[in-house]
Protein backbone atom coordinates (compact mmCIF):
# COMPACT_ATOMS: atom_id res chain seq x y z
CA UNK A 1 11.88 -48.18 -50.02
CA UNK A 2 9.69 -49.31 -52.84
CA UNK A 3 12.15 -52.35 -53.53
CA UNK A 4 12.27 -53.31 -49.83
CA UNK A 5 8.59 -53.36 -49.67
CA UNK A 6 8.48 -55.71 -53.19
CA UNK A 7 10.86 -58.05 -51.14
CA UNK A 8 8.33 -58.22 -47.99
CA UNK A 9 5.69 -59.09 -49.70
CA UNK A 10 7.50 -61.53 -52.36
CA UNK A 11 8.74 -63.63 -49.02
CA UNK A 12 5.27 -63.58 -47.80
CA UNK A 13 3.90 -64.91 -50.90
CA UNK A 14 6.10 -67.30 -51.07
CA UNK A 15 6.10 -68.34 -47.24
CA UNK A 16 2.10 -68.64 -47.88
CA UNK A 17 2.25 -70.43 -51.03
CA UNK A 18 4.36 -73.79 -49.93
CA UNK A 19 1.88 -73.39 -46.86
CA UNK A 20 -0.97 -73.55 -48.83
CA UNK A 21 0.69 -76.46 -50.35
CA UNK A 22 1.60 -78.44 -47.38
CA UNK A 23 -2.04 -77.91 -45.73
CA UNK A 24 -3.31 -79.26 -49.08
CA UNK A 25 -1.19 -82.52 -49.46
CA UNK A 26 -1.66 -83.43 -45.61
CA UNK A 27 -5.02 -81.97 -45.26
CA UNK A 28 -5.39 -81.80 -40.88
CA UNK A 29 -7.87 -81.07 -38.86
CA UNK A 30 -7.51 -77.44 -38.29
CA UNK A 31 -7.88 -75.31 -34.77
CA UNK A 32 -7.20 -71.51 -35.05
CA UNK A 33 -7.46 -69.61 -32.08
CA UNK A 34 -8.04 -65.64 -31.88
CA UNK A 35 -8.36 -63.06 -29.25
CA UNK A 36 -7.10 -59.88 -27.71
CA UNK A 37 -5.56 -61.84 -24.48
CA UNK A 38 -5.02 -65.70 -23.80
CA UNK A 39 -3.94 -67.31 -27.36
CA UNK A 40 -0.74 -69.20 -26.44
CA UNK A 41 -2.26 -70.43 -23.22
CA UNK A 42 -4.56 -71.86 -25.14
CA UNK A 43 -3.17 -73.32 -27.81
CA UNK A 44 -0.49 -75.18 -25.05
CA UNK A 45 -3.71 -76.22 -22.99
CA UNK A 46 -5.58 -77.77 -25.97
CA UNK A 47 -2.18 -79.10 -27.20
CA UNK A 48 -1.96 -81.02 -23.69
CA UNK A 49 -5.30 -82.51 -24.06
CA UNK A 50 -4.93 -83.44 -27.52
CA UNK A 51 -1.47 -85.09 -27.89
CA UNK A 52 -2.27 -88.02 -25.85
CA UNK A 53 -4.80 -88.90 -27.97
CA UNK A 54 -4.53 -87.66 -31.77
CA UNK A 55 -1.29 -86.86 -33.58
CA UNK A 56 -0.96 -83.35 -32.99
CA UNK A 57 0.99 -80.44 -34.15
CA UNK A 58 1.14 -77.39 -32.79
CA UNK A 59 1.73 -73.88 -35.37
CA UNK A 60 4.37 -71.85 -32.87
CA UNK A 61 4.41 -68.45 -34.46
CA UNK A 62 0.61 -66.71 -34.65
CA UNK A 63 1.84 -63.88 -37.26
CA UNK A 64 2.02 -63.29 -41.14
CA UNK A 65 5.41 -64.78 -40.54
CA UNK A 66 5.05 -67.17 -38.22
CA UNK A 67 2.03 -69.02 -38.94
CA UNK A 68 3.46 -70.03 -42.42
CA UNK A 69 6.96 -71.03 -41.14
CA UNK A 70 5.13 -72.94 -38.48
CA UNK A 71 2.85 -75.12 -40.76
CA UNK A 72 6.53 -75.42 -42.41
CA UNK A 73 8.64 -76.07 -39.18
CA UNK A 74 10.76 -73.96 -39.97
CA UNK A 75 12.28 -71.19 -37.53
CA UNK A 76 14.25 -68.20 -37.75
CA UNK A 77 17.12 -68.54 -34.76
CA UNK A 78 18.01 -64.94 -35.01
CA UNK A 79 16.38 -62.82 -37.99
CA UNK A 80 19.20 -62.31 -40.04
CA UNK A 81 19.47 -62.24 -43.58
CA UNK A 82 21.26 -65.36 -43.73
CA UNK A 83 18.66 -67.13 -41.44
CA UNK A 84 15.49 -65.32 -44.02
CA UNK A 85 17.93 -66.83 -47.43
CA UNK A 86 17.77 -70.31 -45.15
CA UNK A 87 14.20 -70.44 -44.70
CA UNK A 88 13.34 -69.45 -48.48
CA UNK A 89 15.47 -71.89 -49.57
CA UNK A 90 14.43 -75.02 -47.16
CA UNK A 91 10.69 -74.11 -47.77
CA UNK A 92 9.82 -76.29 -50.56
CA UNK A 93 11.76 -79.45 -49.05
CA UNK A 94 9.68 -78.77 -45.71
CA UNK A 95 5.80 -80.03 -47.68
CA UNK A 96 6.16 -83.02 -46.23
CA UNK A 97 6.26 -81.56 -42.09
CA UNK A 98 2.37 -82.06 -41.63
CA UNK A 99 2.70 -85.72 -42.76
CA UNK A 100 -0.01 -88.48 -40.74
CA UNK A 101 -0.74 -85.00 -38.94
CA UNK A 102 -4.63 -85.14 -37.98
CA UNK A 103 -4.79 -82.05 -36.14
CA UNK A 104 -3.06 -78.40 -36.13
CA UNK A 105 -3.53 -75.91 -33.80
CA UNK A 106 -2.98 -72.38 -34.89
CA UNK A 107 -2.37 -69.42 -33.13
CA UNK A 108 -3.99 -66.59 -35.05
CA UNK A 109 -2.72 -63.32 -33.77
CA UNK A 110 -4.15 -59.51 -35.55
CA UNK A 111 -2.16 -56.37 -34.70
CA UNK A 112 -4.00 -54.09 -37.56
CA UNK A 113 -7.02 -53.66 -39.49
CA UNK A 114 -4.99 -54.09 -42.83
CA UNK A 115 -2.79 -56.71 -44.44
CA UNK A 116 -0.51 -58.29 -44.16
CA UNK A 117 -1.53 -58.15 -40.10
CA UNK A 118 -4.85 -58.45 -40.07
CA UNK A 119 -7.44 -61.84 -40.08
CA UNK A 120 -7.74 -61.85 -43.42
CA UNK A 121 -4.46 -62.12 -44.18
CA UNK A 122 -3.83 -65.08 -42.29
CA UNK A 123 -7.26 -66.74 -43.10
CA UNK A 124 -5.79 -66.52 -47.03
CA UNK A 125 -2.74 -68.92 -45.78
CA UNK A 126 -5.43 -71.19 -43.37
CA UNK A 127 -8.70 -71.98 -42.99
CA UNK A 128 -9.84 -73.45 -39.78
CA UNK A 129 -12.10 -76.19 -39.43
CA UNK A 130 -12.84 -75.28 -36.02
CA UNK A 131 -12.52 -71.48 -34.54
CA UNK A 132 -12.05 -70.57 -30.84
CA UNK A 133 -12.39 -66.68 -30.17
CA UNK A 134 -11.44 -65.80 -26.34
CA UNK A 135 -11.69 -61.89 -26.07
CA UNK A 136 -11.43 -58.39 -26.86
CA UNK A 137 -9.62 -55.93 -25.31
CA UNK A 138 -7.68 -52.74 -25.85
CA UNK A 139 -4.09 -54.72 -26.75
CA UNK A 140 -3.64 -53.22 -30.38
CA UNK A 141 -5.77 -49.96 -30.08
CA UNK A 142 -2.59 -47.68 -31.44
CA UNK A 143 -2.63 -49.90 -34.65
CA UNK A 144 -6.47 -49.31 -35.26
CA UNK A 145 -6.45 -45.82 -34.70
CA UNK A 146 -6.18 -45.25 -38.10
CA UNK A 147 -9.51 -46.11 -38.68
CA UNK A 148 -10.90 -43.31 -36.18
CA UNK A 149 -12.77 -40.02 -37.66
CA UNK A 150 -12.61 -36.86 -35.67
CA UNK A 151 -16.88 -37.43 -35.53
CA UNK A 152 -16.42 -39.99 -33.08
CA UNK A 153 -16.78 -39.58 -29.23
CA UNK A 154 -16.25 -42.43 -27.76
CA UNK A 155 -13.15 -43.69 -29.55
CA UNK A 156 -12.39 -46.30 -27.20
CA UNK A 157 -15.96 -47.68 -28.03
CA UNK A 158 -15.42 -47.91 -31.13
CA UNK A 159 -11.92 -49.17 -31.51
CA UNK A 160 -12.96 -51.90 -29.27
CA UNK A 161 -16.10 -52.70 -31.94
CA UNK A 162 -13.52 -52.39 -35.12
CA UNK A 163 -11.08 -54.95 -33.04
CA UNK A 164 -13.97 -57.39 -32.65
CA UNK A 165 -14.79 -56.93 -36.12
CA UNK A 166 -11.52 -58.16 -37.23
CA UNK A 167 -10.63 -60.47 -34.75
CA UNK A 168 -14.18 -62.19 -35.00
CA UNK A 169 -14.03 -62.65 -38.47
CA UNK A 170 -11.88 -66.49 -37.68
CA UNK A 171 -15.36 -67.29 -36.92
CA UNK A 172 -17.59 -64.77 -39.95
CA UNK A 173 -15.52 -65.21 -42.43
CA UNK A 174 -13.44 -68.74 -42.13
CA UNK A 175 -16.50 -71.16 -43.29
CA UNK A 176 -15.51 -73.14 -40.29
CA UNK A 177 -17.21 -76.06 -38.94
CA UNK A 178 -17.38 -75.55 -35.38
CA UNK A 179 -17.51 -72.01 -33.64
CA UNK A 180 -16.48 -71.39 -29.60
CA UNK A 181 -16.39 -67.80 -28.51
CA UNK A 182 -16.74 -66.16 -25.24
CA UNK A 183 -20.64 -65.14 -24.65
CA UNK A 184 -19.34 -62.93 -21.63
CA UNK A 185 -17.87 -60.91 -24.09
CA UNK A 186 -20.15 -57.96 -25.24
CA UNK A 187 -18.23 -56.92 -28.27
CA UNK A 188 -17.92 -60.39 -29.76
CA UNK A 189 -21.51 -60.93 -29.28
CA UNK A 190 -22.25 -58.08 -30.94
CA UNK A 191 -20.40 -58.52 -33.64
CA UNK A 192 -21.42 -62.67 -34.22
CA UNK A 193 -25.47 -61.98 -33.61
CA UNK A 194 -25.65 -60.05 -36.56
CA UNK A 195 -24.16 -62.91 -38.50
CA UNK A 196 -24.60 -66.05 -36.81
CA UNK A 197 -28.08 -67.16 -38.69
CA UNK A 198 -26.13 -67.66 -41.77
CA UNK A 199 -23.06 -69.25 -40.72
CA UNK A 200 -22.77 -72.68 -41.56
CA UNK A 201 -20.86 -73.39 -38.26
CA UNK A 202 -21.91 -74.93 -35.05
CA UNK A 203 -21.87 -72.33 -32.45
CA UNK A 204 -20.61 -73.33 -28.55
CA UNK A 205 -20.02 -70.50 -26.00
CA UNK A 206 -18.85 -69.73 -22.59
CA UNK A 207 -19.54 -68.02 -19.67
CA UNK A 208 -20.86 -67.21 -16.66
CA UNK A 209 -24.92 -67.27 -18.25
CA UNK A 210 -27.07 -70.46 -17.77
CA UNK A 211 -27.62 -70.61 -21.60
CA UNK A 212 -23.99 -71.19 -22.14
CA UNK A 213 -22.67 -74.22 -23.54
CA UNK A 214 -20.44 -74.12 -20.15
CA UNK A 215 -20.61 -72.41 -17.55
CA UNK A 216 -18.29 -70.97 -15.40
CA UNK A 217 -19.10 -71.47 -12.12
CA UNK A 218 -16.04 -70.30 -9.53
CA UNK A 219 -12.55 -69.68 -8.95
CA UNK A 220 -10.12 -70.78 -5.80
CA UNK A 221 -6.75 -69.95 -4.99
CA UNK A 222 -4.18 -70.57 -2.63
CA UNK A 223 -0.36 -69.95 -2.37
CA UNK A 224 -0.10 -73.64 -3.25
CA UNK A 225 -2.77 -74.70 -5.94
CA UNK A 226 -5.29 -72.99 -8.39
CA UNK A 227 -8.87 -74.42 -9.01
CA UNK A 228 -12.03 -73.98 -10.98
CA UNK A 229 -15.21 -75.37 -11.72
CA UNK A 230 -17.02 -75.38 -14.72
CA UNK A 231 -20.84 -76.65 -15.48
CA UNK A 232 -22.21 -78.73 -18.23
CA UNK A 233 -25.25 -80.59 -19.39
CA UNK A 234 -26.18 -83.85 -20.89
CA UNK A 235 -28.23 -85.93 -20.78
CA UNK A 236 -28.83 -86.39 -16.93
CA UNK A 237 -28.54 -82.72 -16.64
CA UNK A 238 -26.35 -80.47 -15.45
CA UNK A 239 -22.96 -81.93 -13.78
CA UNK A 240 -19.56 -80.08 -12.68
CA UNK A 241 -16.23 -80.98 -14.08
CA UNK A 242 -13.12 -79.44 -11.60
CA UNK A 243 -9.59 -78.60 -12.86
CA UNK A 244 -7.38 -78.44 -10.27
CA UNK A 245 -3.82 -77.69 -10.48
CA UNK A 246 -1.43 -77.86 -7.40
CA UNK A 247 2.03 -76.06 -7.86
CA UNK A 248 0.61 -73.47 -10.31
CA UNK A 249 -0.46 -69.45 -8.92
CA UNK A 250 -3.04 -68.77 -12.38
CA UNK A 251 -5.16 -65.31 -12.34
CA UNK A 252 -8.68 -65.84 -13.11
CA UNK A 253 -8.24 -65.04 -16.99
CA UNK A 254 -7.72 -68.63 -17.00
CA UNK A 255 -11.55 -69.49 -16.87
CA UNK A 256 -11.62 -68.81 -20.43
CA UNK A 257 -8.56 -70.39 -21.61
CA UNK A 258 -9.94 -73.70 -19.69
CA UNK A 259 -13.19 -73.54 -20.55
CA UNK A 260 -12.50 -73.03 -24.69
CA UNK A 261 -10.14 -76.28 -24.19
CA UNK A 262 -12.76 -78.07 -22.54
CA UNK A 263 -15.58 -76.90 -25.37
CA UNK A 264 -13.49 -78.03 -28.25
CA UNK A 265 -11.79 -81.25 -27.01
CA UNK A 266 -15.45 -82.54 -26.07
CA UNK A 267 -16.33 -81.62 -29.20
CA UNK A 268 -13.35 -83.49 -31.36
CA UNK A 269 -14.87 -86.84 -29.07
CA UNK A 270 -13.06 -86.76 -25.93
CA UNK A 271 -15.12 -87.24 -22.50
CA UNK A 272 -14.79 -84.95 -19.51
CA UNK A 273 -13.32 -87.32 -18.06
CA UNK A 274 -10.29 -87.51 -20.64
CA UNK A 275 -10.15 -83.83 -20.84
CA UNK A 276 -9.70 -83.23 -16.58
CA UNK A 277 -6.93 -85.73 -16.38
CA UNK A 278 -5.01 -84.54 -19.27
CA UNK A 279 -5.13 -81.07 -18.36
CA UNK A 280 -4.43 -81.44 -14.85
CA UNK A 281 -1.45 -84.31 -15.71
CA UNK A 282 -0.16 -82.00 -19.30
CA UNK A 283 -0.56 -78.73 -18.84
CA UNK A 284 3.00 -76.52 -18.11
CA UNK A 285 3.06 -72.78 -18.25
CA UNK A 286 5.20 -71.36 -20.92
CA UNK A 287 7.84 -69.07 -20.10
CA UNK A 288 6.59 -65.53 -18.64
CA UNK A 289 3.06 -66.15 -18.22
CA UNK A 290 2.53 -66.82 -14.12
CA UNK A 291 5.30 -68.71 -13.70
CA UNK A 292 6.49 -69.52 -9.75
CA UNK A 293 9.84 -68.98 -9.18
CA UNK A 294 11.79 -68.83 -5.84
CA UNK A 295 13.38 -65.50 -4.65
CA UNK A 296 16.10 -63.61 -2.49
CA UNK A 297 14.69 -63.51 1.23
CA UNK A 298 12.42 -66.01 0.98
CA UNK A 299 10.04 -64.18 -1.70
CA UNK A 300 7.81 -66.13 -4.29
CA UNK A 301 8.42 -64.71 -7.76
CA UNK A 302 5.37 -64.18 -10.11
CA UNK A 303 6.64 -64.24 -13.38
CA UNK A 304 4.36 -62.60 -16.29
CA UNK A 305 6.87 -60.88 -17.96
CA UNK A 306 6.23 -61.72 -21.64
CA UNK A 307 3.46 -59.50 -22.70
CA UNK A 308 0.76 -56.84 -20.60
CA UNK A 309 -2.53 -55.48 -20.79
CA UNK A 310 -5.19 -54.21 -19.09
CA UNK A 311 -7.37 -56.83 -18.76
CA UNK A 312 -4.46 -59.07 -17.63
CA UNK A 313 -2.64 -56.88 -14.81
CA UNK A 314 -6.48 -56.67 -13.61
CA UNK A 315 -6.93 -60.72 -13.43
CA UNK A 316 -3.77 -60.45 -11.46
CA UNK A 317 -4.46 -57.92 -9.36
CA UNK A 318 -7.57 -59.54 -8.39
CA UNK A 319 -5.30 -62.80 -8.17
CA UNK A 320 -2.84 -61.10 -5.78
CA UNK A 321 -5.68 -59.61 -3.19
CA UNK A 322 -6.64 -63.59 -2.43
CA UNK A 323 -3.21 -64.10 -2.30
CA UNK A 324 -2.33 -61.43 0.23
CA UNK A 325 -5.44 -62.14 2.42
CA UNK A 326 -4.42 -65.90 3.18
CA UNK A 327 -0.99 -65.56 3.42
CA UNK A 328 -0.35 -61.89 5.12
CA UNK A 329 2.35 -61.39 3.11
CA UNK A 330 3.33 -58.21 1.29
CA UNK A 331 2.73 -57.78 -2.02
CA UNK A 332 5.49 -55.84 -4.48
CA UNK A 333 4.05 -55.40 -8.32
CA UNK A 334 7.09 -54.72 -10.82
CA UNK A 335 5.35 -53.03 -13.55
CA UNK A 336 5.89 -52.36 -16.95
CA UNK A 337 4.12 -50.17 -19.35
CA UNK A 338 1.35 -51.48 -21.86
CA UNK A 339 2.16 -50.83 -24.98
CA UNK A 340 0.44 -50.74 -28.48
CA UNK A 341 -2.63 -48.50 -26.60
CA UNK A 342 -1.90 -45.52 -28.58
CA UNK A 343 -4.39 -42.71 -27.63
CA UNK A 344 -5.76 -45.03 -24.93
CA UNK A 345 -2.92 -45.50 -23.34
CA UNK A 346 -3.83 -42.71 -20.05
CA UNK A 347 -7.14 -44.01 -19.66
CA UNK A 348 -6.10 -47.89 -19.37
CA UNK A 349 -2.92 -47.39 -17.32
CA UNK A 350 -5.03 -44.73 -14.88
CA UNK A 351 -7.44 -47.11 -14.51
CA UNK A 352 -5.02 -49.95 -13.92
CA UNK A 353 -3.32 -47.48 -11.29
CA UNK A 354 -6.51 -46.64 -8.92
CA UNK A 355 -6.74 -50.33 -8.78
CA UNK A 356 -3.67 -51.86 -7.92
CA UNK A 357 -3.62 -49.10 -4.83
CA UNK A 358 -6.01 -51.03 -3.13
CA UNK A 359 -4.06 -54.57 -3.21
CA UNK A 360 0.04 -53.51 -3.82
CA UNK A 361 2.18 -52.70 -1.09
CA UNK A 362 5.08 -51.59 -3.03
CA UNK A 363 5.28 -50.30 -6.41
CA UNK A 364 8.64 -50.75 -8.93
CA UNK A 365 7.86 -48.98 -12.50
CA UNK A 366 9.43 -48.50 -15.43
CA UNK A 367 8.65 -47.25 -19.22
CA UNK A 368 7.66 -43.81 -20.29
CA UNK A 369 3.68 -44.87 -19.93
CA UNK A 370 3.75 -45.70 -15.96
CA UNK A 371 6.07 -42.67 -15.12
CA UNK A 372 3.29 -40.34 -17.26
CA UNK A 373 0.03 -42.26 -16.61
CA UNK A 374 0.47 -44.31 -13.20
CA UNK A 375 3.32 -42.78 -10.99
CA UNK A 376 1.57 -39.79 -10.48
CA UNK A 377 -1.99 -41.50 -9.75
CA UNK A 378 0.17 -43.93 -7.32
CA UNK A 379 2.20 -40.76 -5.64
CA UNK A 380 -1.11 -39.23 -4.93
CA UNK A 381 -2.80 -41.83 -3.10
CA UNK A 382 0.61 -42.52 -1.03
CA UNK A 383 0.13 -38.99 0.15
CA UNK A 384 -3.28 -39.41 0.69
CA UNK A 385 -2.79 -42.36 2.64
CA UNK A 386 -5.37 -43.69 0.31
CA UNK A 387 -5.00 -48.40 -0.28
CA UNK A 388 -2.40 -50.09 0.59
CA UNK A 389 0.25 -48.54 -1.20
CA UNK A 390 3.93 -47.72 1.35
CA UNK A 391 5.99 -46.64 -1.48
CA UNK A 392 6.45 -46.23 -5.59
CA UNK A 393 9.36 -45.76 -7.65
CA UNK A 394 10.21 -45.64 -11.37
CA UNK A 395 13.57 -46.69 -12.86
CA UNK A 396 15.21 -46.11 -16.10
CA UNK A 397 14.97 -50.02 -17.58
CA UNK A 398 14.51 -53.18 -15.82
CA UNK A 399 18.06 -53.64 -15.62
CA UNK A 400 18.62 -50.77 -12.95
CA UNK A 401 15.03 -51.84 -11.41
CA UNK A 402 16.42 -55.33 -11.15
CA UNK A 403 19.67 -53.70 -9.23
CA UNK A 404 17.60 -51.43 -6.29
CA UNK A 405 14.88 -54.27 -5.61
CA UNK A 406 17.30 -56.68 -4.71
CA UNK A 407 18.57 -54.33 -1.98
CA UNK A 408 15.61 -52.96 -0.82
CA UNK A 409 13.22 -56.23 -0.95
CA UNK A 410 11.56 -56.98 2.55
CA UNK A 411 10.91 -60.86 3.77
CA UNK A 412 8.62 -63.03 2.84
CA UNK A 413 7.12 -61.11 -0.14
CA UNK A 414 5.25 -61.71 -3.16
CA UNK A 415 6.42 -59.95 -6.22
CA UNK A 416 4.75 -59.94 -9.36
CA UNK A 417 6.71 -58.83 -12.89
CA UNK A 418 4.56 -57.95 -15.49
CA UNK A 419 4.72 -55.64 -18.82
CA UNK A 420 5.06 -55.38 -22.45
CA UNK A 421 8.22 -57.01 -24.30
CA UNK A 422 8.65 -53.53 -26.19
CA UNK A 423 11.45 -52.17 -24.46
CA UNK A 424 10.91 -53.59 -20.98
CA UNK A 425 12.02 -56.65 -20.74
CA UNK A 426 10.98 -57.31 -17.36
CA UNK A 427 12.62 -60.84 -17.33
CA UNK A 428 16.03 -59.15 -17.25
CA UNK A 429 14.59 -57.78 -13.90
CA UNK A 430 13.66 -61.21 -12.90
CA UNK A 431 17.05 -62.58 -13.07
CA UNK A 432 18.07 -60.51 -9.86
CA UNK A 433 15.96 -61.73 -7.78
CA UNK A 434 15.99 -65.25 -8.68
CA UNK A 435 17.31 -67.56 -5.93
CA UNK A 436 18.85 -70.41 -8.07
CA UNK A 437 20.48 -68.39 -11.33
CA UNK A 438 19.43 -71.66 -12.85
CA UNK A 439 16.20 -70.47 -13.58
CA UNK A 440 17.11 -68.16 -15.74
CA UNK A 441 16.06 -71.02 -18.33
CA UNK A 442 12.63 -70.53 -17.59
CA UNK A 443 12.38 -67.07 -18.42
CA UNK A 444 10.88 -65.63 -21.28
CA UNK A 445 12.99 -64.47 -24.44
CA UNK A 446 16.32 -65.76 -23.48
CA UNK A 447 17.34 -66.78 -27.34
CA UNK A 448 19.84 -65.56 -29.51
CA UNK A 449 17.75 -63.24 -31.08
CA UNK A 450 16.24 -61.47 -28.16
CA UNK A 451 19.36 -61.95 -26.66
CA UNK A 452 21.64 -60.12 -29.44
CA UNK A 453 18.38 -57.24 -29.15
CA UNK A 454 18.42 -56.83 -25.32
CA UNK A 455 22.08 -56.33 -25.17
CA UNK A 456 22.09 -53.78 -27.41
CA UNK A 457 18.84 -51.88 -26.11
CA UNK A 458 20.58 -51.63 -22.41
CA UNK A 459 24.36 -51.06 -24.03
CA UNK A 460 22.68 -47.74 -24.82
């Protein structure tokens, strides 16, 4: 044990070290983004402003791992011990990736209060010139639990506050230039008022108040486009910039992802202008994150399989009930559990559950979490007669979930897939559904490595 832990932390050493190096010899423009919920969507909307007009790179991995083999370019195709000897090896020949670079965007992701996976850690392999905090939410609660005391009450509360803490600190602790974070946000706020006097950075925010740097103003959606409106002021006052994106189903989380993108292109020199037309033009959903796909029987396939939490399945939710109102069609949520919640787990998957009775017609689960926390909420209403709800079932693994829903799927329906990648896989679910088995491509985790780990999880 003690010499497996001497070899972690000598390949993250060294991983951070020819970092260090290569940020030094190149010396970009740095963008790290943080927060609980909306990181990658970020980082690939500011990446589609940015590329058209500065040479851009983009750090793929958001981890202790993956942020250093990103600034590297490096990748590990499957996580063996061969790939790990490949990587140490190529390393110091890979200084050189960031060359004629002028800005790097990081993604900056925390899943504990301690190294080597907390912001502290990665802020010793980069330092961002520019730091764009989105949110806070429950996400890694069962990590920070470890800091709770049996004198506290409201543990949620304060999990919430030590979360913030950490994940806040891109903008505290970073000495960065330029600071966007979401002022809708009570737990960041908190945590940067105390502090934000003697930070050297310039501090832009977001949100629905007037005193925002911008200002959210509204959110429209159809079956066939997504839109939203944003307000800003110069110097002829106050005017509206619109993003509006046909072909693409997006919950309302995307306000902030927008308006961060927005906030920090203007502020690296682009025009409104610039920044609506290159979003609107650039901007492609990665794989399992509100993807539309076609279905069996004529169903439109929402796929969010690649990660879950509260706060998300809400946005959708809230998504789905315009959807269902101007269409009239039925609305089937394949759900996942949310994992990482620890002792909050009941709470956020109860409160998840009283919710989606009110919009979901039918109800596919599966995980230990729903079949505990939301099945039973979800059974009781159906008895009650209580929503919307006609009918719930759990299943063993997506695979078997996949199997029944293609049999029992009515006409015409929306379906939306979304959970944690711990051991749910909803994608695999996906893949029954799908009316061209084409699309498969577009799913999430399809490599070798997730691949080789899928095929052994549902061997078993």
């Amino acid at each position: 044990m003690a010499m497996r832990k001497f070899l972690v932390w000598f390949v993250l050493y060294y991983l951070r070290f020819w970092a260090k190096i290569t940020l030094r010899l190149h010396k970009p423009y740095i963008i790290g983004i943080a927060g609980s919920v909306g990181k990658s969507s970020t980082r690939n909307a500011l990446y589609a402003v940015l590329k058209d007009h500065f040479r851009t790179k983009v750090v793929s991995g958001n981890s202790e791992t993956g942020v250093p083999l990103g600034i590297l370019g490096l990748k590990l195709p499957a996580y063996k011990t061969s790939d790990w000897l490949k990587v140490l090896w190529r390393s110091p020949r890979k200084i050189n990736n960031l060359k004629d670079v002028q800005h790097l965007i990081v993604e900056m992701g925390i899943d504990d209060p301690h190294p080597p996976k907390n912001m502290e850690y990665l802020l010793s392999i980069v330092r961002p010139d520019m730091a764009i905090d989105l949110n806070v939410t429950a996400t890694h609660t069962m990590q920070f639990e470890i800091l709770l005391t049996r004198n506290i009450k409201d543990s949620l509360t304060f999990l919430l506050k030590k979360i913030a803490e950490e994940d806040s600190k891109i903008i505290t602790k970073s000495g960065c230039k330029v600071a966007i974070y979401n002022a809708d946000d009570e737990n960041l706020v908190n945590v940067i008022d105390k502090v934000k006097r003697s930070l050297p950075a310039k501090l832009l925010t977001f949100g629905k108040g007037t005193k925002n740097s911008l200002r959210l103003t509204s959110y429209e959606i159809t079956h066939k486009k997504t839109k939203f409106t944003y307000i800003y002021k110069n110097e002829k006052g106050e005017k509206e910039i619109v993003l509006s994106f046909p072909g693409m189903i997006l919950p309302p989380a995307y306000q902030e992802t927008f308006a961060s993108v927005i906030l920090s292109s203007h502020e690296l020199g682009l025009s409104y202008p610039q920044i609506k037309e290159a979003l609107e033009n650039n901007f492609h959903l990665p794989p399992g994150r509100s993807s539309i796909l076609e279905g069996v029987k004529n169903s439109m396939l929402i796929d969010s399989t690649y990660n879950s939490s509260k706060e998300s399945v809400l946005s959708f939710l809230e998504m789905l009930k315009i959807l269902k109102e101007k269409t009239g069609r039925q609305v089937v949520f394949v759900m996942g559990d949310m994992r990482e919640l620890g002792s909050e787990s009941e709470s956020e998957h109860a409160e998840v559950a009283r919710e989606l009775i009110k919009v979901v017609d039918w109800l596919y689960c599966v995980g230990t979490n729903t079949q505990e926390f939301v099945i039973p909420i979800v059974k009781e209403a159906l008895e009650k007669k209580q929503g919307t709800i006609k009918k719930v079932e759990w299943y063993k693994n997506a695979v078997q979930l996949g199997l029944h829903l293609k049999e029992e799927l009515t006409e015409n329906s929306i379906i939306l897939f979304k959970g944690s990648q711990n051991e749910i896989f909803l994608e695999e679910a996906v893949k029954f559904l799908l009316l061209n088995s084409n699309d498969t491509k577009y799913l999430a985790r399809q490599d070798e490595y997730w691949t080789r780990l899928k095929q052994d999880y549902f061997s078993v």
